[in-house]
C-alpha atoms as a PDB file:
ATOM      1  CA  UNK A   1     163.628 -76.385  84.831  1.00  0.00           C
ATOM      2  CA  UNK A   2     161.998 -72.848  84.121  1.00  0.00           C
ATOM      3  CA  UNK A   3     159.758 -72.298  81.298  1.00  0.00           C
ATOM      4  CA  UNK A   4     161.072 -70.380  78.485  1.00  0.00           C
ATOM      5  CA  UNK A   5     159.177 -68.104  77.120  1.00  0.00           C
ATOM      6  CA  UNK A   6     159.547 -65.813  73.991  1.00  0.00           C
ATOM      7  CA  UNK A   7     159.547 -62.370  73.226  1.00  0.00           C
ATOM      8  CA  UNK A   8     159.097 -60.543  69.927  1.00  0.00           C
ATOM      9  CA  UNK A   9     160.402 -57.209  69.181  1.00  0.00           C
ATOM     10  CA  UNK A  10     160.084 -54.320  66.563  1.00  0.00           C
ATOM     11  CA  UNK A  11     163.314 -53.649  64.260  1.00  0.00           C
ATOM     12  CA  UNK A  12     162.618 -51.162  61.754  1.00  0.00           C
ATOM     13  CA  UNK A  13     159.151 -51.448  62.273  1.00  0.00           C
ATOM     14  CA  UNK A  14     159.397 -55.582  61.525  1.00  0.00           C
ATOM     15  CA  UNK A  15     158.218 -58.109  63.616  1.00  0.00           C
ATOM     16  CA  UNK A  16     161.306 -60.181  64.751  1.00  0.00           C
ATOM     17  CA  UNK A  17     162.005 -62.912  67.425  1.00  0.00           C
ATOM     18  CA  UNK A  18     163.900 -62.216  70.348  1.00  0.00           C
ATOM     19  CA  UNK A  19     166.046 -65.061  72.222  1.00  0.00           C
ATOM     20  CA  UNK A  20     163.616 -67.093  74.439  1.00  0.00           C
ATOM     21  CA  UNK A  21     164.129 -66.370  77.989  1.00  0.00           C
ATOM     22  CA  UNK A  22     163.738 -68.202  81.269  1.00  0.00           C
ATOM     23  CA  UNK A  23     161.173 -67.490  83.524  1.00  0.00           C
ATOM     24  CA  UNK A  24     163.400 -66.590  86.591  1.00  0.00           C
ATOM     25  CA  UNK A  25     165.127 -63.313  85.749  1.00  0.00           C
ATOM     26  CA  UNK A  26     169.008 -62.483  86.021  1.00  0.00           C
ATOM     27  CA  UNK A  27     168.730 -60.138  89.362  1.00  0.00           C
ATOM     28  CA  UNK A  28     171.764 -58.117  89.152  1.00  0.00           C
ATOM     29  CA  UNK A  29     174.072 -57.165  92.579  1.00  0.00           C
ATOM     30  CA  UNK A  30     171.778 -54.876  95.168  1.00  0.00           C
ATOM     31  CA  UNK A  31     168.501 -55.740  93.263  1.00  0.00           C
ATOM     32  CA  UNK A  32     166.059 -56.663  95.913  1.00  0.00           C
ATOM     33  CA  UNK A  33     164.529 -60.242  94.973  1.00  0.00           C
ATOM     34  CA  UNK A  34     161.148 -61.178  93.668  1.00  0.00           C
ATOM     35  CA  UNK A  35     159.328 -63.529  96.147  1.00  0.00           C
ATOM     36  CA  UNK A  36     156.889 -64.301  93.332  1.00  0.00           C
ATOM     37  CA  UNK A  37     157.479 -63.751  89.935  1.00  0.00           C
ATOM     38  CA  UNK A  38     155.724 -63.938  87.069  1.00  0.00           C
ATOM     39  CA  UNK A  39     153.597 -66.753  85.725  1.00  0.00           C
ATOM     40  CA  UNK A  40     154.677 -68.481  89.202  1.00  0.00           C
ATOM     41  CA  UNK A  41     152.306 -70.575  91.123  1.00  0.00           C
ATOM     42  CA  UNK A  42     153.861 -69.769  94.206  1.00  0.00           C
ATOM     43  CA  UNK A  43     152.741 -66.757  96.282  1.00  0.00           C
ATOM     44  CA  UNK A  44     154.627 -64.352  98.765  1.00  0.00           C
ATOM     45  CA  UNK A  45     153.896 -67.223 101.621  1.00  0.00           C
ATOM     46  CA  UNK A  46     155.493 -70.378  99.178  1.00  0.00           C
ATOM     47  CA  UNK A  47     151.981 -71.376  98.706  1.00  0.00           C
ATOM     48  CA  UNK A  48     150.420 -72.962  96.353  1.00  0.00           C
ATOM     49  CA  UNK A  49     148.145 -70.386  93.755  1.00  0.00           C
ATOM     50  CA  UNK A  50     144.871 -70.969  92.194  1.00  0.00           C
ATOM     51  CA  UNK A  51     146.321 -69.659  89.028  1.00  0.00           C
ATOM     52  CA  UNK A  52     149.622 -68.339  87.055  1.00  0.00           C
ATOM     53  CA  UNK A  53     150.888 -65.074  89.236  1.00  0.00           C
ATOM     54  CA  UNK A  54     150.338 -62.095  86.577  1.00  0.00           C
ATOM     55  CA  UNK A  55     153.095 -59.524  87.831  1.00  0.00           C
ATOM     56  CA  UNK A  56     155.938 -59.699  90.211  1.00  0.00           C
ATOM     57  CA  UNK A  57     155.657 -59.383  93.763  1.00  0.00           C
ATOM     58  CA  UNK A  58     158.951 -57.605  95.601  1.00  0.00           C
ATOM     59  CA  UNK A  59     159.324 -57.357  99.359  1.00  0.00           C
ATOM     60  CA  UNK A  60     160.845 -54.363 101.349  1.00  0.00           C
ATOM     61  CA  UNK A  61     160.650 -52.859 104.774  1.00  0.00           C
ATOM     62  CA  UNK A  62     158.466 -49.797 105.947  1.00  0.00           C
ATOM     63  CA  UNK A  63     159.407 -46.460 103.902  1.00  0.00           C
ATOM     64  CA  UNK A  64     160.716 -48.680 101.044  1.00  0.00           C
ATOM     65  CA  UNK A  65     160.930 -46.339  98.182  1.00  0.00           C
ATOM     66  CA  UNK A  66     158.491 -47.199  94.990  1.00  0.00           C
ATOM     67  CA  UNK A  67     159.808 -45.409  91.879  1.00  0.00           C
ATOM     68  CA  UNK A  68     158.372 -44.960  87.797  1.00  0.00           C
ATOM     69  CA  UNK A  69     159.469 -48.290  85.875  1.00  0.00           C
ATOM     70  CA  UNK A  70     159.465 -45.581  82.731  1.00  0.00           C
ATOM     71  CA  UNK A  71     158.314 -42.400  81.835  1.00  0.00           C
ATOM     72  CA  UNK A  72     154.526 -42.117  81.876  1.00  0.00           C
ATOM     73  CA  UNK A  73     151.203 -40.353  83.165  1.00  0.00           C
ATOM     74  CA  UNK A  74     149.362 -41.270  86.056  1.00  0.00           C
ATOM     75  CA  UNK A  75     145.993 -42.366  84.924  1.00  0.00           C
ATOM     76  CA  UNK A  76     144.553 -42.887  88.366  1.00  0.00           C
ATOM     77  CA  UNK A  77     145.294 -43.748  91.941  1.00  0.00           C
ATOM     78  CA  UNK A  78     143.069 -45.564  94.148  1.00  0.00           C
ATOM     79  CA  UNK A  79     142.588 -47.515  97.729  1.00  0.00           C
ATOM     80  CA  UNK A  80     141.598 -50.432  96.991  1.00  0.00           C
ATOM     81  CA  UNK A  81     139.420 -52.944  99.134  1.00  0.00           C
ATOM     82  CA  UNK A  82     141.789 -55.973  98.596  1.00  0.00           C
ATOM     83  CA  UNK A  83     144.613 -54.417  96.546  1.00  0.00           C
ATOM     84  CA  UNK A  84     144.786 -51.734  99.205  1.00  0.00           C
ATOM     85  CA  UNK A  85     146.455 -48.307  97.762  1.00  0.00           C
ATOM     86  CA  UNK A  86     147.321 -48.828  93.988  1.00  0.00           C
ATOM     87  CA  UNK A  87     149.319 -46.209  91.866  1.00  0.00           C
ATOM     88  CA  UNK A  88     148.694 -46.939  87.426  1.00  0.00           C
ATOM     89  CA  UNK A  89     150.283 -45.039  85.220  1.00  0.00           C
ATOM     90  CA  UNK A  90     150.586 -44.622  81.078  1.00  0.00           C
ATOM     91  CA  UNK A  91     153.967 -45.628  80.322  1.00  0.00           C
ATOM     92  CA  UNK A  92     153.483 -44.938  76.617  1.00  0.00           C
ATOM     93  CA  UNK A  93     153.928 -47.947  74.096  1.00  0.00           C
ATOM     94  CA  UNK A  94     156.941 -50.304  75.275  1.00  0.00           C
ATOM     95  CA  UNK A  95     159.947 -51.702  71.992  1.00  0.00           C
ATOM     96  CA  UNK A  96     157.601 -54.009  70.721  1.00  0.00           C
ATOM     97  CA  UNK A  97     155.241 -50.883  69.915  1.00  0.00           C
ATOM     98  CA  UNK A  98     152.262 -52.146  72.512  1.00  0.00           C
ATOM     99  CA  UNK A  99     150.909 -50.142  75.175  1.00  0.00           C
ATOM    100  CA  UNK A 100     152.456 -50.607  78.501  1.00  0.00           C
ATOM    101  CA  UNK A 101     150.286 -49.769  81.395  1.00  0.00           C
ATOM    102  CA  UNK A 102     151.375 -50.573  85.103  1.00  0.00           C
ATOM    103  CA  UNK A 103     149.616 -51.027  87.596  1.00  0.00           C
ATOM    104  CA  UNK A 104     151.960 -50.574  91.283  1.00  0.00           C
ATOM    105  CA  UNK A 105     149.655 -52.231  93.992  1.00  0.00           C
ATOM    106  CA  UNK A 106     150.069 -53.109  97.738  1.00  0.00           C
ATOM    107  CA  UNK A 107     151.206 -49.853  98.410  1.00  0.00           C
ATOM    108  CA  UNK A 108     151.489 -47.574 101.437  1.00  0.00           C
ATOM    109  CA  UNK A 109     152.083 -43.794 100.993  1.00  0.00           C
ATOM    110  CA  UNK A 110     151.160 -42.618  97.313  1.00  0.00           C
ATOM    111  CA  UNK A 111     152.646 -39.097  96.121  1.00  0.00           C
ATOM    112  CA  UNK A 112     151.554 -38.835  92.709  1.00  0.00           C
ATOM    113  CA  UNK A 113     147.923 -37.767  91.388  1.00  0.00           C
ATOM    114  CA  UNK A 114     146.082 -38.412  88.306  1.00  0.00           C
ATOM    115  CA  UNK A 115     147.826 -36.903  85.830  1.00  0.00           C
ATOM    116  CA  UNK A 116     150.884 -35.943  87.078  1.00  0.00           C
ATOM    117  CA  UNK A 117     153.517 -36.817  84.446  1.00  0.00           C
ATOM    118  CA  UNK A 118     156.422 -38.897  85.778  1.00  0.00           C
ATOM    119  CA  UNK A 119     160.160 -39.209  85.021  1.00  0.00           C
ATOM    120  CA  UNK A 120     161.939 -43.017  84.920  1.00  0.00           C
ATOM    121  CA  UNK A 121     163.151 -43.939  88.131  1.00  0.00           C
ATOM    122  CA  UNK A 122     160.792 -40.826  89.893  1.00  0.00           C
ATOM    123  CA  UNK A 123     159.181 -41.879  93.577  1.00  0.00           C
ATOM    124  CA  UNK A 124     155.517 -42.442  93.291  1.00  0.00           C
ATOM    125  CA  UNK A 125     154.721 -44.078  96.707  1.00  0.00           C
ATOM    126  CA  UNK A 126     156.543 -46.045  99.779  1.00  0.00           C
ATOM    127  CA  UNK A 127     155.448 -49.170 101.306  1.00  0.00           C
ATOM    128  CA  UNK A 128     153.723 -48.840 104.520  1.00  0.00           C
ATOM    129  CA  UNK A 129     152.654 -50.785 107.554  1.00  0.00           C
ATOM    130  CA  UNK A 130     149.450 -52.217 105.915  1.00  0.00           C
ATOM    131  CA  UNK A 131     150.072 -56.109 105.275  1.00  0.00           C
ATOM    132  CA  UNK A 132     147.670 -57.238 107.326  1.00  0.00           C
ATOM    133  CA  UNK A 133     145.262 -54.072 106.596  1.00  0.00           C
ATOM    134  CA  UNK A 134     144.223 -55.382 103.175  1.00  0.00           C
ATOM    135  CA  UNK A 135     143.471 -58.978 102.348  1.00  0.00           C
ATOM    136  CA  UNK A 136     145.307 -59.036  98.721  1.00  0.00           C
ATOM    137  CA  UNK A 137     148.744 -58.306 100.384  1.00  0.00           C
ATOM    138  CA  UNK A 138     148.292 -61.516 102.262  1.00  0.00           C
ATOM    139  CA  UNK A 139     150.275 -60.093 105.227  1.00  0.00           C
ATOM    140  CA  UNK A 140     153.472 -60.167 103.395  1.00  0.00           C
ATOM    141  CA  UNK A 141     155.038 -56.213 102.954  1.00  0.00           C
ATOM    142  CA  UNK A 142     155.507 -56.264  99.006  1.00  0.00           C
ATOM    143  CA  UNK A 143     154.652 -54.370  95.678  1.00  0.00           C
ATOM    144  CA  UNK A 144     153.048 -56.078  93.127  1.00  0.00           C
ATOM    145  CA  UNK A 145     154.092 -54.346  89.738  1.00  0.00           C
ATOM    146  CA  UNK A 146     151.925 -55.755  86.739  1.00  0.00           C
ATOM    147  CA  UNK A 147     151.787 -54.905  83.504  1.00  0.00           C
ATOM    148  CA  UNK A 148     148.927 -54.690  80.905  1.00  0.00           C
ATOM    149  CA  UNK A 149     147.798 -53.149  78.077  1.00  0.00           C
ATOM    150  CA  UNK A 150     145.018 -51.232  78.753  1.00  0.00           C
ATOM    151  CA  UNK A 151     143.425 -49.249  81.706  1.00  0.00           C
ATOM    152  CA  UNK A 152     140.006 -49.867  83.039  1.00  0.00           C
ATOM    153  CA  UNK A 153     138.793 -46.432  83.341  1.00  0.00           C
ATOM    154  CA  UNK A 154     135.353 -45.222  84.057  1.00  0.00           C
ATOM    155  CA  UNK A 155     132.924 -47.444  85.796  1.00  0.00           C
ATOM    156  CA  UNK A 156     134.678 -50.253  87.774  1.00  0.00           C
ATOM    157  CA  UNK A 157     130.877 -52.290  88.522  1.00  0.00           C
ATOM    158  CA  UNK A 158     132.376 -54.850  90.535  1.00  0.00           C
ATOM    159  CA  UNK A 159     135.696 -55.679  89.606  1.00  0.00           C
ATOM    160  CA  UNK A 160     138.393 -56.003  92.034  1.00  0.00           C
ATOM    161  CA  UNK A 161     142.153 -56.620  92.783  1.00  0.00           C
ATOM    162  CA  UNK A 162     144.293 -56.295  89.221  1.00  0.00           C
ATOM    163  CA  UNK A 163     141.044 -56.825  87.103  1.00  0.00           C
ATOM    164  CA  UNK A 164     140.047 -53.607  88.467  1.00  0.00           C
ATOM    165  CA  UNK A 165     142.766 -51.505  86.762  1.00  0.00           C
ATOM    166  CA  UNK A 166     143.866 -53.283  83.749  1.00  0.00           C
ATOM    167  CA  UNK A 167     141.379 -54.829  81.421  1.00  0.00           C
ATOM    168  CA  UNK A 168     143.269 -57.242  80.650  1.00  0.00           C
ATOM    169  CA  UNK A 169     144.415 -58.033  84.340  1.00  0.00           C
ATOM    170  CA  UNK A 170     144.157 -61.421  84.411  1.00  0.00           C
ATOM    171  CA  UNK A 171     146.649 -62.110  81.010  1.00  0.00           C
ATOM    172  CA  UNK A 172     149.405 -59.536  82.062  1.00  0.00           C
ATOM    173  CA  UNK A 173     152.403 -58.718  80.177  1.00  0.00           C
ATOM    174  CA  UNK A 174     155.906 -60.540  81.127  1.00  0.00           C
ATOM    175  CA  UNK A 175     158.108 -57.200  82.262  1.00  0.00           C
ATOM    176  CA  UNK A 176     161.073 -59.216  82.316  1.00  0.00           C
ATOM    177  CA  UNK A 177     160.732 -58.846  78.201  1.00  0.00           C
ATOM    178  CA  UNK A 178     160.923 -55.359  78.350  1.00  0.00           C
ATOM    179  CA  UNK A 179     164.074 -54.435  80.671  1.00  0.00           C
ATOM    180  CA  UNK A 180     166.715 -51.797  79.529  1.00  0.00           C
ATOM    181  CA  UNK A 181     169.375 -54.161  79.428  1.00  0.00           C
ATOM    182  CA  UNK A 182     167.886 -56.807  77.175  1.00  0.00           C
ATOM    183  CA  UNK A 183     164.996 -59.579  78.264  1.00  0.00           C
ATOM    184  CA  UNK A 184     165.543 -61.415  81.316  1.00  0.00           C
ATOM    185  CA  UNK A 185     168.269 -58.428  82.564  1.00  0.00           C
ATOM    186  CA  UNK A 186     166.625 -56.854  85.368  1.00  0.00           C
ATOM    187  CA  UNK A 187     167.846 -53.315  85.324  1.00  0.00           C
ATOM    188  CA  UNK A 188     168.602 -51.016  88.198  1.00  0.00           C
ATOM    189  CA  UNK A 189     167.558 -47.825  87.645  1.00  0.00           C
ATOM    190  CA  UNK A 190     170.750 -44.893  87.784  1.00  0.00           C
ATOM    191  CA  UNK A 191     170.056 -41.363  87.413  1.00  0.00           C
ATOM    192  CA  UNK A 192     173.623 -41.155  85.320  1.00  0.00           C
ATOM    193  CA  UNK A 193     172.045 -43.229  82.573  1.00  0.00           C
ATOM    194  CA  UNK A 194     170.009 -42.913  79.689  1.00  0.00           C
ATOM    195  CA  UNK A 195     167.639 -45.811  78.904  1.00  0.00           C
ATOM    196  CA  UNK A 196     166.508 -46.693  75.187  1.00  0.00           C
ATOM    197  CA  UNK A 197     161.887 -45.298  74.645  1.00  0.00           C
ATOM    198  CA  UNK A 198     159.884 -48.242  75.477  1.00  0.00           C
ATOM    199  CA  UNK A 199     162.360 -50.205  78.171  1.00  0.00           C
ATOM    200  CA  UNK A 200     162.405 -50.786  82.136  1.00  0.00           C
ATOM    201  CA  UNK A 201     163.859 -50.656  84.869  1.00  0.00           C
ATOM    202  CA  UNK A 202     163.391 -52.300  88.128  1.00  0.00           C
ATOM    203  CA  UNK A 203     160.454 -50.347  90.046  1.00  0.00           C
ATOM    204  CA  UNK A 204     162.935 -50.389  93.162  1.00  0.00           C
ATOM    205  CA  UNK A 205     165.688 -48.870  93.920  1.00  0.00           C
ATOM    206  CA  UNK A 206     168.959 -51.164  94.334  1.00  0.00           C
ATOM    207  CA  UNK A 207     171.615 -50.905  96.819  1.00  0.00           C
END
């Protein structure tokens, strides 16, 4: 049985519960899956983790388009040692009125620069060929989205992998609480639809 876990919302600027949700999300039709979701102690092999997965981990081929969860601002890209090219960007403050920073790592080709403001559903980057380039992608083609609060700018010192973008990388922020279509709903992003401030949608494309 999954874990339910709850989620808390702002309605007219109150604090109010939403429905508890399970841990594995409702994947709608053409959605690719998530090999690892979040709070899972499974990784992108089926083994066992050292500790609770803090962002969702989604497989594709070579070329597989990465797009903006939200609107936002690219607040740095890097290459990292482990993480291997990473793309985080400002999505403003999600429904609940909390920042929402993302953090899109094991990725191949990145197209966006610091600073470069970004549309919902915009390409940032494509997977590439690297699985077995950089240690963190543990030789499984995926992208980990995770989702924090706030960006570790500045001096990194010696922090690596998620810690080294989001402060708060090792307590990240469910997304499944924050998609367009309601908590637990992934949403597929469509370019004919407008999507209520502070909501996401799936950092893939679906078929």
């Amino acid at each position: 049985m999954h874990k339910l876990l709850p989620a808390i919302a702002l309605v007219a600027g109150v604090a109010v519960a939403l429905p508890a949700i399970a841990q594995s999300p409702r994947l709608p039709s053409g959605a690719p899956k998530i090999i690892s979701d979040f709070h899972s102690r499974l990784g992108v092999k089926g083994k066992r983790r050292s500790s609770k997965h803090q962002g969702i981990d989604i497989p594709g081929p070579v070329g597989q388009p990465i797009i903006a969860a939200a609107p936002g601002v690219v607040v740095e890209t890097d290459i990292g040692t482990c993480w291997g090219p990473t793309v985080v960007i400002n999505h403003g403050k999600g429904k609940d009125g909390k920042p929402l920073i993302a953090a899109y790592g094991h990725v191949g080709d990145i197209l966006v620069r610091p600073g470069d403001r970004v549309a919902r559903g915009q390409l940032i980057a494509r997977l590439s060929n690297n699985q077995n380039r950089f240690r963190c992608i543990s030789g499984v083609r995926h992208l980990h989205f995770q989702l924090g609060r706030k960006h570790r700018s500045g001096s990194k010192g010696s922090y690596w992998g998620h810690v080294k973008y989001l402060v708060d990388g090792k307590k990240g922020v469910n997304p499944h609480l924050y998609w367009a279509d309601g908590p637990g709903n992934v949403t597929c992003f469509s370019k004919s639809k407008r999507y209520p401030a502070g909501t996401l949608t799936y950092p893939v494309p679906c078929r």
